[in-house]
N, C-alpha and C. Protein backbone atom coordinates (compact mmCIF):
# COMPACT_ATOMS: atom_id res chain seq x y z
N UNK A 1 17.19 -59.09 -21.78
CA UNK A 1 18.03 -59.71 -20.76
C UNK A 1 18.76 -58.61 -20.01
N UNK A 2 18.40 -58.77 -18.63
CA UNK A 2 19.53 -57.50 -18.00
C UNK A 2 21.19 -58.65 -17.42
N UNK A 3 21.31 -57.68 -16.75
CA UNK A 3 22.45 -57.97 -16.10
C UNK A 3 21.65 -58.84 -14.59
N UNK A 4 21.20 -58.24 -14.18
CA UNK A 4 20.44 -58.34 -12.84
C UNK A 4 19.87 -60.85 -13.52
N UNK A 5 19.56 -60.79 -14.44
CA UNK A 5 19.02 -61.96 -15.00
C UNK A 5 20.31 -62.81 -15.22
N UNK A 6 21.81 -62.20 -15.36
CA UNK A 6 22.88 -62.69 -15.84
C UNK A 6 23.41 -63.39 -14.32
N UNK A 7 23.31 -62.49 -13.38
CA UNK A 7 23.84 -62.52 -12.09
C UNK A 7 23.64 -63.53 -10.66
N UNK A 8 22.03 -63.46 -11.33
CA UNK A 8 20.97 -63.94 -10.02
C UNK A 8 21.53 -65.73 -10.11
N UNK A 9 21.36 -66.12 -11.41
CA UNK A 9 21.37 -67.59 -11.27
C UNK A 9 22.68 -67.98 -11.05
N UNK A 10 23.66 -67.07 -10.77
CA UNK A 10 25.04 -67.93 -10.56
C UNK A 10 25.66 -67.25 -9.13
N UNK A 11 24.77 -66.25 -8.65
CA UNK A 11 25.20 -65.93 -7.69
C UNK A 11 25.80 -64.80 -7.09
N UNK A 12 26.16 -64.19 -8.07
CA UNK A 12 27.02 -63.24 -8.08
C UNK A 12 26.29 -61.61 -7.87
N UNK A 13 27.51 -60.68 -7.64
CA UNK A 13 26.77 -59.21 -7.91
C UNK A 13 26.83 -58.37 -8.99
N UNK A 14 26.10 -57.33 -8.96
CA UNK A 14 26.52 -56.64 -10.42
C UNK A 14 28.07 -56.11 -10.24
N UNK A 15 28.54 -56.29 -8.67
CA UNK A 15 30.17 -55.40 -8.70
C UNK A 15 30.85 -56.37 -9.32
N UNK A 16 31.18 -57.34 -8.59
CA UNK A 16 31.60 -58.79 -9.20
C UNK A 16 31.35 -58.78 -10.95
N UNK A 17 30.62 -58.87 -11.64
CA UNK A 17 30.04 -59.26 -12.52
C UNK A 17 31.31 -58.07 -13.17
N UNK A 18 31.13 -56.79 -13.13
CA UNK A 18 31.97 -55.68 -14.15
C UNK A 18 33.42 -55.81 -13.44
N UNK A 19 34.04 -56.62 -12.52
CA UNK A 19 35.49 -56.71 -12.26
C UNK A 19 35.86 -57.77 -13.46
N UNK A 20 34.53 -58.41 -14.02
CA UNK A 20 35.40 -59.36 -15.08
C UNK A 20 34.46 -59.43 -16.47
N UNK A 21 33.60 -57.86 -16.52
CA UNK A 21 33.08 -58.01 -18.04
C UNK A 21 32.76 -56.03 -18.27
N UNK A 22 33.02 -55.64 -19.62
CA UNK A 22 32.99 -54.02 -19.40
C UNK A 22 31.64 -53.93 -19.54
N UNK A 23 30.54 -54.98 -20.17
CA UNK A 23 29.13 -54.72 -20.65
C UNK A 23 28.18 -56.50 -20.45
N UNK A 24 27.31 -56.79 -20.27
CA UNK A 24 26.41 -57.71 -20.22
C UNK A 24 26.17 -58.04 -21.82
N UNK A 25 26.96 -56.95 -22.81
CA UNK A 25 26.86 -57.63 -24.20
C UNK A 25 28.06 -58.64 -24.16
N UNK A 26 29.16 -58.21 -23.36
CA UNK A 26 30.68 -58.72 -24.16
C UNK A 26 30.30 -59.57 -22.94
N UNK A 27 29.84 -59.96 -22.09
CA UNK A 27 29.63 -61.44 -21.60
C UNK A 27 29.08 -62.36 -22.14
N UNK A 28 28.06 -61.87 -23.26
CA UNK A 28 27.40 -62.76 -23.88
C UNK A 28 27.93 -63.06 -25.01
N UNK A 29 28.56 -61.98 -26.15
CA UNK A 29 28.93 -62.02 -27.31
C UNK A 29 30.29 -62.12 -27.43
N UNK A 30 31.33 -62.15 -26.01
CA UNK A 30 32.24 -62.24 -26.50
C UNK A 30 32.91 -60.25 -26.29
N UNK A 31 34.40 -60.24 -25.68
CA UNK A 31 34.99 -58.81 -26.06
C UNK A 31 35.24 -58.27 -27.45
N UNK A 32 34.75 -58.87 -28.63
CA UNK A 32 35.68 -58.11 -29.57
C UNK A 32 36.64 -57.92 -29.92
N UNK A 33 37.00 -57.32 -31.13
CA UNK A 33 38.24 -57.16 -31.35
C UNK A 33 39.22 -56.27 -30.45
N UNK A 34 40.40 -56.71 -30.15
CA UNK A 34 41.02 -56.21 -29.63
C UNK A 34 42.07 -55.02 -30.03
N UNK A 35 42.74 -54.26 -29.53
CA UNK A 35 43.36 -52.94 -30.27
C UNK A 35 45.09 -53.32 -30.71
N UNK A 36 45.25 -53.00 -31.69
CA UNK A 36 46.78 -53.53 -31.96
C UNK A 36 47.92 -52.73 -31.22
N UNK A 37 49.11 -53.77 -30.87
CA UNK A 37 49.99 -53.20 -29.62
C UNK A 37 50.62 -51.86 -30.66
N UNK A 38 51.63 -51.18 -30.61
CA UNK A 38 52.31 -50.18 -31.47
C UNK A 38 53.48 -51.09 -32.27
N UNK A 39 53.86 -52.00 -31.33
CA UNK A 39 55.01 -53.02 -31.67
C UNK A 39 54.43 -53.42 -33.02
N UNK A 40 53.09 -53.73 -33.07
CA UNK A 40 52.43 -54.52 -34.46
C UNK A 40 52.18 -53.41 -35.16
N UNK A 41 51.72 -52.65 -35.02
CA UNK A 41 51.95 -51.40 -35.95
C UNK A 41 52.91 -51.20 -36.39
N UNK A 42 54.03 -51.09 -35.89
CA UNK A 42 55.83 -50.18 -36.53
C UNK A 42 55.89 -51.90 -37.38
N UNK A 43 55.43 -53.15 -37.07
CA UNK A 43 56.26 -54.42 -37.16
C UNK A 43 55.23 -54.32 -38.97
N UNK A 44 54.20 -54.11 -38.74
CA UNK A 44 52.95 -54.34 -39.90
C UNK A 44 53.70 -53.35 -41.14
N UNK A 45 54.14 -51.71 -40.52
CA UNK A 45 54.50 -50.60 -41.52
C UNK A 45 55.81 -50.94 -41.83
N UNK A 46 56.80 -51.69 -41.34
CA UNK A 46 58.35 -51.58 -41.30
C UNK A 46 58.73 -51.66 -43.00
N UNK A 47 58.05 -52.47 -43.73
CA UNK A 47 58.34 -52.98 -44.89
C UNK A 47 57.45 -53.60 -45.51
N UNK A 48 57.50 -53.17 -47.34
CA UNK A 48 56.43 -53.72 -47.94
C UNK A 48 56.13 -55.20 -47.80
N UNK A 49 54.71 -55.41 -48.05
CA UNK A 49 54.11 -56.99 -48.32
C UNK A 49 54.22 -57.42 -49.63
N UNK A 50 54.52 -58.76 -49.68
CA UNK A 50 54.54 -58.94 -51.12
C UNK A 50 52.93 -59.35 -51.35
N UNK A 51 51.63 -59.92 -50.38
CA UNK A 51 50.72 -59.36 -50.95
C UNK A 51 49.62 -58.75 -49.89
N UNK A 52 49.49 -57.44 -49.95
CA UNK A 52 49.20 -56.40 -48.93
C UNK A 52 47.66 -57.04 -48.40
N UNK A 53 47.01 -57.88 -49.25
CA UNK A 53 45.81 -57.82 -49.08
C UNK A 53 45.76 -59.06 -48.13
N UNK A 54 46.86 -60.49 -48.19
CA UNK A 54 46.84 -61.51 -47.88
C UNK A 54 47.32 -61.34 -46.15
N UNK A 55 48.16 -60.21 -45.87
CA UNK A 55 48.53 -59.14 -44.90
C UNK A 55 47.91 -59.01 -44.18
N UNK A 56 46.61 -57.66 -44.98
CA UNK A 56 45.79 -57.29 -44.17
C UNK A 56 44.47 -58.27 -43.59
N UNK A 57 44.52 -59.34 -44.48
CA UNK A 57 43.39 -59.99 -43.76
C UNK A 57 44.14 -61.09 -42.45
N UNK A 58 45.05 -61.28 -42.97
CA UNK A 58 45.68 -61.94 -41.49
C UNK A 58 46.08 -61.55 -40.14
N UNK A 59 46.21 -59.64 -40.13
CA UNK A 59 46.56 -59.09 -39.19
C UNK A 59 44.78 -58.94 -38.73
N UNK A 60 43.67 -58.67 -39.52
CA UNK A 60 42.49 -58.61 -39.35
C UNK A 60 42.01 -59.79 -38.09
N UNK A 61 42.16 -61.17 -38.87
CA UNK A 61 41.93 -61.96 -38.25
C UNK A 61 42.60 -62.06 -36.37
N UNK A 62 44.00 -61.63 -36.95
CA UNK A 62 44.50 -61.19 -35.64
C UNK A 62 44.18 -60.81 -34.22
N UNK A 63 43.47 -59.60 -35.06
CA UNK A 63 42.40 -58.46 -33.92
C UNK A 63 41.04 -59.21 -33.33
N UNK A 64 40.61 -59.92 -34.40
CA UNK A 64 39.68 -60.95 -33.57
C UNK A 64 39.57 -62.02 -32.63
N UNK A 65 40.63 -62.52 -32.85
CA UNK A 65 40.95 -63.85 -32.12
C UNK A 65 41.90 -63.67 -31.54
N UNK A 66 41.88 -63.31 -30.58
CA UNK A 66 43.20 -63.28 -28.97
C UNK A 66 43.11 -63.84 -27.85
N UNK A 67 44.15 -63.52 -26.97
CA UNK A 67 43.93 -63.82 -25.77
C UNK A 67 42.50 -63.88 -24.86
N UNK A 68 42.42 -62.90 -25.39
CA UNK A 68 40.99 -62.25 -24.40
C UNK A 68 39.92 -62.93 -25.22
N UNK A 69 39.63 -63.35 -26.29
CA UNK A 69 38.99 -63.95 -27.30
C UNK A 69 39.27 -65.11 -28.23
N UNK A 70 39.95 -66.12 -27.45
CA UNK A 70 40.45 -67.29 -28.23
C UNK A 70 39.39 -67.74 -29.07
N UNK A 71 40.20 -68.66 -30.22
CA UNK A 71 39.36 -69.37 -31.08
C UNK A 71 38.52 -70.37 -30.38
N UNK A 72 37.11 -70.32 -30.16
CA UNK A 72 36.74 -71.85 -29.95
C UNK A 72 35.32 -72.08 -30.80
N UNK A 73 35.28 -73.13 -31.17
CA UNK A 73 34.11 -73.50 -32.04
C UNK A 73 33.02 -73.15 -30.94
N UNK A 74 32.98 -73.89 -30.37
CA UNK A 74 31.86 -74.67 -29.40
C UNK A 74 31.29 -72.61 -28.89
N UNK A 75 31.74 -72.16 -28.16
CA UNK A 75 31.82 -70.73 -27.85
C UNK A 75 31.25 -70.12 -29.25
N UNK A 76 31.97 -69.96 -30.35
CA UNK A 76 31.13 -69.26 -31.30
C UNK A 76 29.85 -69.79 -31.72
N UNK A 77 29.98 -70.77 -32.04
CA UNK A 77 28.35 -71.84 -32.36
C UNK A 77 27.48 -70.95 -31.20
N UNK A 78 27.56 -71.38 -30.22
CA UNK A 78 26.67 -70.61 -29.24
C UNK A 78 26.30 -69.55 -29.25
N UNK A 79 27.54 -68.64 -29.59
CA UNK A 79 27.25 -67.04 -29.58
C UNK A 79 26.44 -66.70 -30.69
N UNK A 80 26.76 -67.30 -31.81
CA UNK A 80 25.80 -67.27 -32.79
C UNK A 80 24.17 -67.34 -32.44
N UNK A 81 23.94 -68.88 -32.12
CA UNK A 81 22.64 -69.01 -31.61
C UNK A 81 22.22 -68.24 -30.55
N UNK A 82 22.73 -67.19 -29.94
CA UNK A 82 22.51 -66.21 -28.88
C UNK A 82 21.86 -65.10 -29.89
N UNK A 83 22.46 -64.96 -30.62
CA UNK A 83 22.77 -63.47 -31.44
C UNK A 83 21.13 -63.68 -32.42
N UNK A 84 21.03 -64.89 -32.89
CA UNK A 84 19.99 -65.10 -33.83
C UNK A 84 18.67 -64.73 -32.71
N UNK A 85 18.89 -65.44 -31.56
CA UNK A 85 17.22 -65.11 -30.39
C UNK A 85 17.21 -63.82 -29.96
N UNK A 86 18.64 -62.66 -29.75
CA UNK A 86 18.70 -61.79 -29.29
C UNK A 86 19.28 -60.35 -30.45
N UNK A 87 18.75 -60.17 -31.54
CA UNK A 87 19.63 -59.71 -32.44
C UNK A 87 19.59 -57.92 -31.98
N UNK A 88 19.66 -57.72 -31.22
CA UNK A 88 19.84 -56.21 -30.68
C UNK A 88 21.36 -56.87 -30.33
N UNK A 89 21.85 -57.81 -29.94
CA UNK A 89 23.21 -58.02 -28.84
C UNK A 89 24.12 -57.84 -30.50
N UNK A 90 23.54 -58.14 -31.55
CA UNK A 90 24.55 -58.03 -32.97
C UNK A 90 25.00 -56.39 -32.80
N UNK A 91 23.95 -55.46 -32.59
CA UNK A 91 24.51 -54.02 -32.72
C UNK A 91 25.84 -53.85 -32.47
N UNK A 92 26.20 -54.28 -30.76
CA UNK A 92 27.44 -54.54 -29.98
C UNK A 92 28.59 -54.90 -30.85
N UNK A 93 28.09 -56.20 -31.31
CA UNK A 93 29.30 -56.59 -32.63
C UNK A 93 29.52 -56.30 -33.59
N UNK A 94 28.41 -55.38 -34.28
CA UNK A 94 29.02 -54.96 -35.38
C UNK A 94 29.79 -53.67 -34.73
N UNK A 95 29.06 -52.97 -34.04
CA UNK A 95 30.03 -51.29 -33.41
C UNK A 95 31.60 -52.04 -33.07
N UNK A 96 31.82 -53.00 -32.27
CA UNK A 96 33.28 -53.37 -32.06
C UNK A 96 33.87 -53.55 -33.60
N UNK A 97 33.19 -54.33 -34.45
CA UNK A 97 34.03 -54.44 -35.60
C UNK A 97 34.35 -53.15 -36.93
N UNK A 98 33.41 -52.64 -36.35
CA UNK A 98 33.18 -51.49 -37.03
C UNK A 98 34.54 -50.38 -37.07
N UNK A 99 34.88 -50.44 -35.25
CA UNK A 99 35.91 -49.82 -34.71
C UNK A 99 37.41 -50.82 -35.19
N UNK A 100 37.33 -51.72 -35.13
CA UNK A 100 38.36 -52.26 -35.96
C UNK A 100 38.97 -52.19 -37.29
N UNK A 101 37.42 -52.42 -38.11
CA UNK A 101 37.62 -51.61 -39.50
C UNK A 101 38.49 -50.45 -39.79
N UNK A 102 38.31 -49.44 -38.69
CA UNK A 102 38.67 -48.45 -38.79
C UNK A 102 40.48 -48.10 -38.08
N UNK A 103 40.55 -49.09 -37.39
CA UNK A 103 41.82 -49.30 -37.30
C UNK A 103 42.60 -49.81 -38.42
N UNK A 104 42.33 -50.83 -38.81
CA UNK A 104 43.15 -51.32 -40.28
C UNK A 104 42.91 -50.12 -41.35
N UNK A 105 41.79 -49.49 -41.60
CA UNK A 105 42.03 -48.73 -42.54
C UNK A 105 43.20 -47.64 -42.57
N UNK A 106 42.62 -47.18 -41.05
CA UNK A 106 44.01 -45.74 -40.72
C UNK A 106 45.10 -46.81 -40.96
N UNK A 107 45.65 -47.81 -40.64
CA UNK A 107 46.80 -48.65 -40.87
C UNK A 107 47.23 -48.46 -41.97
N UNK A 108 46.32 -48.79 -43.02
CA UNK A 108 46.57 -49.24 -44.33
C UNK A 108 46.75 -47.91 -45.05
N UNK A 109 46.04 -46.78 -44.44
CA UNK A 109 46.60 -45.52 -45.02
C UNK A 109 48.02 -45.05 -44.76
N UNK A 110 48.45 -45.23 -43.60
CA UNK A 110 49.61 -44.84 -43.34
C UNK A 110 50.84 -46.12 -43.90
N UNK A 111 50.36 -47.29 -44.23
CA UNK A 111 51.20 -48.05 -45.03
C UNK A 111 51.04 -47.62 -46.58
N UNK A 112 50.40 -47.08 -47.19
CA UNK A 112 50.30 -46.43 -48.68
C UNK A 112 51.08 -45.93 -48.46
N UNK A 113 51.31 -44.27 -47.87
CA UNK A 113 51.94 -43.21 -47.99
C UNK A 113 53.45 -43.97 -47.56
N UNK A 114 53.67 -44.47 -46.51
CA UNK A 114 55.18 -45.02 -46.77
C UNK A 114 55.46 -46.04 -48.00
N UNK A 115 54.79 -46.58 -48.40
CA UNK A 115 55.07 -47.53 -49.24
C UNK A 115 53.80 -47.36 -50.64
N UNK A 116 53.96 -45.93 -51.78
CA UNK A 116 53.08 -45.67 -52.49
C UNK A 116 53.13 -46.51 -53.70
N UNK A 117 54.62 -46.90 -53.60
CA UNK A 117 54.93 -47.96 -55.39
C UNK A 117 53.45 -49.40 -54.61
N UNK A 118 53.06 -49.39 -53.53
CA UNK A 118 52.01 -50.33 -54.09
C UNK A 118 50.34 -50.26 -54.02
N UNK A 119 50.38 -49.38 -54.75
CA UNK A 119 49.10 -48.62 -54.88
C UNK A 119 48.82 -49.22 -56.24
N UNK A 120 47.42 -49.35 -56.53
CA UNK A 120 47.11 -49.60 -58.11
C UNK A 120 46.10 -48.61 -58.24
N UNK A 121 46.60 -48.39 -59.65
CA UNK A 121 45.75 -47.31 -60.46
C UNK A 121 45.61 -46.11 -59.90
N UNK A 122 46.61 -45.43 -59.51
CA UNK A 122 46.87 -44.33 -59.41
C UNK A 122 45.83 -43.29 -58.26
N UNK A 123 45.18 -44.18 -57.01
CA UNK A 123 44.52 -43.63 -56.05
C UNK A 123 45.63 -43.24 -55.20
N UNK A 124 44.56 -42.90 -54.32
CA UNK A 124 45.33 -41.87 -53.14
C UNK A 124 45.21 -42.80 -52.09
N UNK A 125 46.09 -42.82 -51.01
CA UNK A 125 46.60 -43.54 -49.87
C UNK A 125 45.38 -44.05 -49.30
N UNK A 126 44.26 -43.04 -48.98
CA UNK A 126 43.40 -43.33 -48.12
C UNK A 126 42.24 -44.19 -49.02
N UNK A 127 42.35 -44.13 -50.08
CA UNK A 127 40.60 -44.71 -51.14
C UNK A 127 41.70 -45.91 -51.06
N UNK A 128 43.07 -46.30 -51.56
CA UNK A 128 44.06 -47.49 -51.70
C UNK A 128 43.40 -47.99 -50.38
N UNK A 129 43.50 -48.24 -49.26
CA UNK A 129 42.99 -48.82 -48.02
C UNK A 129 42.02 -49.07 -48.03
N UNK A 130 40.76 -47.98 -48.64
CA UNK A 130 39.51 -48.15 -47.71
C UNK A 130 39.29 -49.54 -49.18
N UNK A 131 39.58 -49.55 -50.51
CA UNK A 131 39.19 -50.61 -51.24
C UNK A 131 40.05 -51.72 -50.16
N UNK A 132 41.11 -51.78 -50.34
CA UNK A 132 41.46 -53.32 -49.42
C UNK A 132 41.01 -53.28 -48.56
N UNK A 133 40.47 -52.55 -47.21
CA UNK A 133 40.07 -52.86 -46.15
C UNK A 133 39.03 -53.42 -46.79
N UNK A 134 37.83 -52.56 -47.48
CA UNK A 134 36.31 -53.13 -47.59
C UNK A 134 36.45 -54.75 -48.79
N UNK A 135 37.58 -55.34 -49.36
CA UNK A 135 37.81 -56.41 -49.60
C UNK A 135 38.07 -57.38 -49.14
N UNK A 136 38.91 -56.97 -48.02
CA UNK A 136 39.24 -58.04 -46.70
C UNK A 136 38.08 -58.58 -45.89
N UNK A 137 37.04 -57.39 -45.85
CA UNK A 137 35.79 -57.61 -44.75
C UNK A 137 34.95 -58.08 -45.98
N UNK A 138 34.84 -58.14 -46.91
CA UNK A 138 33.85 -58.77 -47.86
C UNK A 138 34.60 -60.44 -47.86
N UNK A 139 35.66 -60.65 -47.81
CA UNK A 139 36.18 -61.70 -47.53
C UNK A 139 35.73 -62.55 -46.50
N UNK A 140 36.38 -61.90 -45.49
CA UNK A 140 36.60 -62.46 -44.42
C UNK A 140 34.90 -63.22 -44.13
N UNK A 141 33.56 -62.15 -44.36
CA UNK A 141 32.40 -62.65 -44.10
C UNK A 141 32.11 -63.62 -45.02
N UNK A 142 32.23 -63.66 -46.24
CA UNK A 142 31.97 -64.72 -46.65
C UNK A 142 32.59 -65.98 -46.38
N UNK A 143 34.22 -65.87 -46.30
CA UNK A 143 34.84 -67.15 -45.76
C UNK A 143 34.43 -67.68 -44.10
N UNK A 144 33.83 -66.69 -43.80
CA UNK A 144 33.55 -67.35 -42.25
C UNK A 144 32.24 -67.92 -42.48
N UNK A 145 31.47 -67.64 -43.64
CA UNK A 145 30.07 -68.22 -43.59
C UNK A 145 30.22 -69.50 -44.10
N UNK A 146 31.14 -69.97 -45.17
CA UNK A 146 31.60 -70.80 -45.86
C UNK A 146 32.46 -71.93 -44.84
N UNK A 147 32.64 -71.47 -44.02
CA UNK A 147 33.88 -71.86 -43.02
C UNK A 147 32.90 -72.57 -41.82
N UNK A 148 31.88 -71.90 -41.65
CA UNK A 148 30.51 -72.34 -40.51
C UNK A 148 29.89 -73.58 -40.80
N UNK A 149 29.33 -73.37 -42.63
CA UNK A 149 28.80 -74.49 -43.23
C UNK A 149 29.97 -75.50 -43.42
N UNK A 150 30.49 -75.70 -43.74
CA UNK A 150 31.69 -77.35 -43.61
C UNK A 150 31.62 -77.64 -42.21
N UNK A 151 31.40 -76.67 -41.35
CA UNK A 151 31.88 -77.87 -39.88
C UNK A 151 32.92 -77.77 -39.01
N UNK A 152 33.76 -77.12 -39.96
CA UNK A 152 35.59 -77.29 -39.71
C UNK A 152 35.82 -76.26 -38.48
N UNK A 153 36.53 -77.06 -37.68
CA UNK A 153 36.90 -76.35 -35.87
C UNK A 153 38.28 -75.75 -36.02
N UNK A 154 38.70 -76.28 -37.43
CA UNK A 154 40.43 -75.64 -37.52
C UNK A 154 40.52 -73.96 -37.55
N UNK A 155 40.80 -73.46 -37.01
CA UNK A 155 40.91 -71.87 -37.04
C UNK A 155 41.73 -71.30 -38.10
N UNK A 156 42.57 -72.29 -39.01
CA UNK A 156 43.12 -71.49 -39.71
C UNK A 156 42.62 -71.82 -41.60
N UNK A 157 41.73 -72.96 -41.19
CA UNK A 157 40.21 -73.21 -41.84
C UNK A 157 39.92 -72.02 -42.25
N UNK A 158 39.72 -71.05 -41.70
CA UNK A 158 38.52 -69.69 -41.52
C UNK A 158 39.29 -68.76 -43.06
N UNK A 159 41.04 -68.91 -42.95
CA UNK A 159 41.48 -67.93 -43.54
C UNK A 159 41.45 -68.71 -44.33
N UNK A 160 41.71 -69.63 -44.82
CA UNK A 160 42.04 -70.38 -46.18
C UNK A 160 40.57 -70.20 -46.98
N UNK A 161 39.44 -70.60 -46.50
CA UNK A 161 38.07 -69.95 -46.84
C UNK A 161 38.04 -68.20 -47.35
N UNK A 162 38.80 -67.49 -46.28
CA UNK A 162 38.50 -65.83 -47.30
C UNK A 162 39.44 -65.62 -48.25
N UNK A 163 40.79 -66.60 -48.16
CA UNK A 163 41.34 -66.50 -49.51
C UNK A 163 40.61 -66.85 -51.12
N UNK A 164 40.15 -68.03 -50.50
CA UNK A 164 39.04 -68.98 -51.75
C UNK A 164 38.17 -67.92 -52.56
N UNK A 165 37.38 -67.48 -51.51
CA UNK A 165 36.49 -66.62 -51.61
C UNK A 165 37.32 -65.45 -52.77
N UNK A 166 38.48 -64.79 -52.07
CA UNK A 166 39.06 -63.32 -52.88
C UNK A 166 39.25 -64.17 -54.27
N UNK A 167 39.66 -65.77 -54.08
CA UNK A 167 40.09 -65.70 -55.87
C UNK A 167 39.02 -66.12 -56.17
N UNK A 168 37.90 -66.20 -56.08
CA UNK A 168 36.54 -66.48 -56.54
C UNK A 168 35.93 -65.20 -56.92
N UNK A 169 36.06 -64.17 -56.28
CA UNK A 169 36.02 -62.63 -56.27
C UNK A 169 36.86 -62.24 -57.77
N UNK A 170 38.15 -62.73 -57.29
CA UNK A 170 38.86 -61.98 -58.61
C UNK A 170 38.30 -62.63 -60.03
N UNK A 171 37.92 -64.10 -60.01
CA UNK A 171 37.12 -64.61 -61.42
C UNK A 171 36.02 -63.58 -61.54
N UNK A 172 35.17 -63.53 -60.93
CA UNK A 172 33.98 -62.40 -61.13
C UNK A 172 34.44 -61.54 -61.30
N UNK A 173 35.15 -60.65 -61.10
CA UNK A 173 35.85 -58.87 -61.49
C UNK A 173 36.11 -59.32 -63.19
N UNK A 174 37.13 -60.53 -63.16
CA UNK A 174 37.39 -60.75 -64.41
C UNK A 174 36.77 -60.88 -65.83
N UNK A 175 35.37 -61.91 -64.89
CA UNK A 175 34.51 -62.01 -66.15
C UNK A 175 33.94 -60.46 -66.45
N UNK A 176 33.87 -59.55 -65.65
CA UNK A 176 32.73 -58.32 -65.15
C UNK A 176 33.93 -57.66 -66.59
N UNK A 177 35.04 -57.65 -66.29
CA UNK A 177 35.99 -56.69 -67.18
C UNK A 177 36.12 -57.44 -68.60
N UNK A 178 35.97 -58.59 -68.85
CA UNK A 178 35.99 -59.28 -69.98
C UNK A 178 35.06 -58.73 -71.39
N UNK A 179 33.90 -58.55 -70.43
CA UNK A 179 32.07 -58.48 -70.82
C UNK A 179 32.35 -56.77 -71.41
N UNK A 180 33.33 -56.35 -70.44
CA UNK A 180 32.92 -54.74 -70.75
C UNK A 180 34.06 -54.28 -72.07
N UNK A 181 34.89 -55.05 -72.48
CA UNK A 181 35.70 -54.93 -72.96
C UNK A 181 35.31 -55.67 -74.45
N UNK A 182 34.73 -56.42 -74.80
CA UNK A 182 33.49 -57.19 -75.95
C UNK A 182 32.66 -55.95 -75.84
N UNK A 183 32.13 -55.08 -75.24
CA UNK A 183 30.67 -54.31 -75.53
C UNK A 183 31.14 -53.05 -76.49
């Protein structure tokens, strides 16, 4: 699909077309996550979470769903079925989320080092993050897949699903440490 195919049937030009999209992916798939203001940064670091992880996946969710990217069922359903006929346009979305990832992580590093009493097991600022970041995104995908299959248009549906999921996660770690602790 070019741009030139995006344009023709509605009329428009390719100038027109980039005054209101940066790529012919993020017209189709959607802009991505968006970048956090500094205000949410100083507001995210100001003071500990009582639970860092429940935190980070809510400021996560945050970055996805904005202004520029409101929640709508009907819009994602679609984009989905776009993404399944066109799966080169996924590259686009994973590189945006990818770059997000990497925002919460630097986040979450610089929230360790101010705040180290909540570190477990004695890692270092940056491995403390990159495990919660890569828990949040193991979350978050499964609760959104979980969240797709029910049906449910509620957006805040989505998070209550990657919570489910983390304490479904933490039974499995548990049994995993139970087993090793009998051997």
């Amino acid at each position: 699909m070019t741009i030139e195919d995006i344009c023709e049937p509605v009329g428009i030009s390719k100038r027109t077309f980039f005054n209101y999209f940066a790529s012919k992916e993020e017209a189709i798939i959607g802009p991505g996550p968006r970048v956090p203001s500094r205000e949410e940064l100083d507001e995210f670091l100001a003071s500990p979470h009582q639970d860092i992880f429940v935190s980070t996946l809510r400021f996560f969710y945050s970055l996805l769903f904005h202004e520029n990217n409101p929640f709508n069922w009907t819009t994602m359903k679609r984009r989905h079925k776009i993404k399944e006929q066109e799966p080169e346009l996924s590259a686009h979305q994973i590189g945006s989320f990818h770059s997000a990832r990497h925002q919460v992580e630097d986040l979450l590093t610089r929230y360790f080092l101010a705040f180290p009493a909540d570190i477990k097991g004695g890692r270092s600022a940056q491995e403390e993050a990159r495990l919660v970041t890569g828990g949040v995104i193991m979350c978050m995908l499964n609760g959104a897949k979980r969240w797709e299959e029910t049906g449910s248009q509620d957006p805040d549906a989505i998070i209550a699903h990657s919570l489910d999921v983390r304490q479904g996660f933490l039974r499995v770690l548990a049994v995993g440490v139970d087993k090793q602790s009998n051997n």
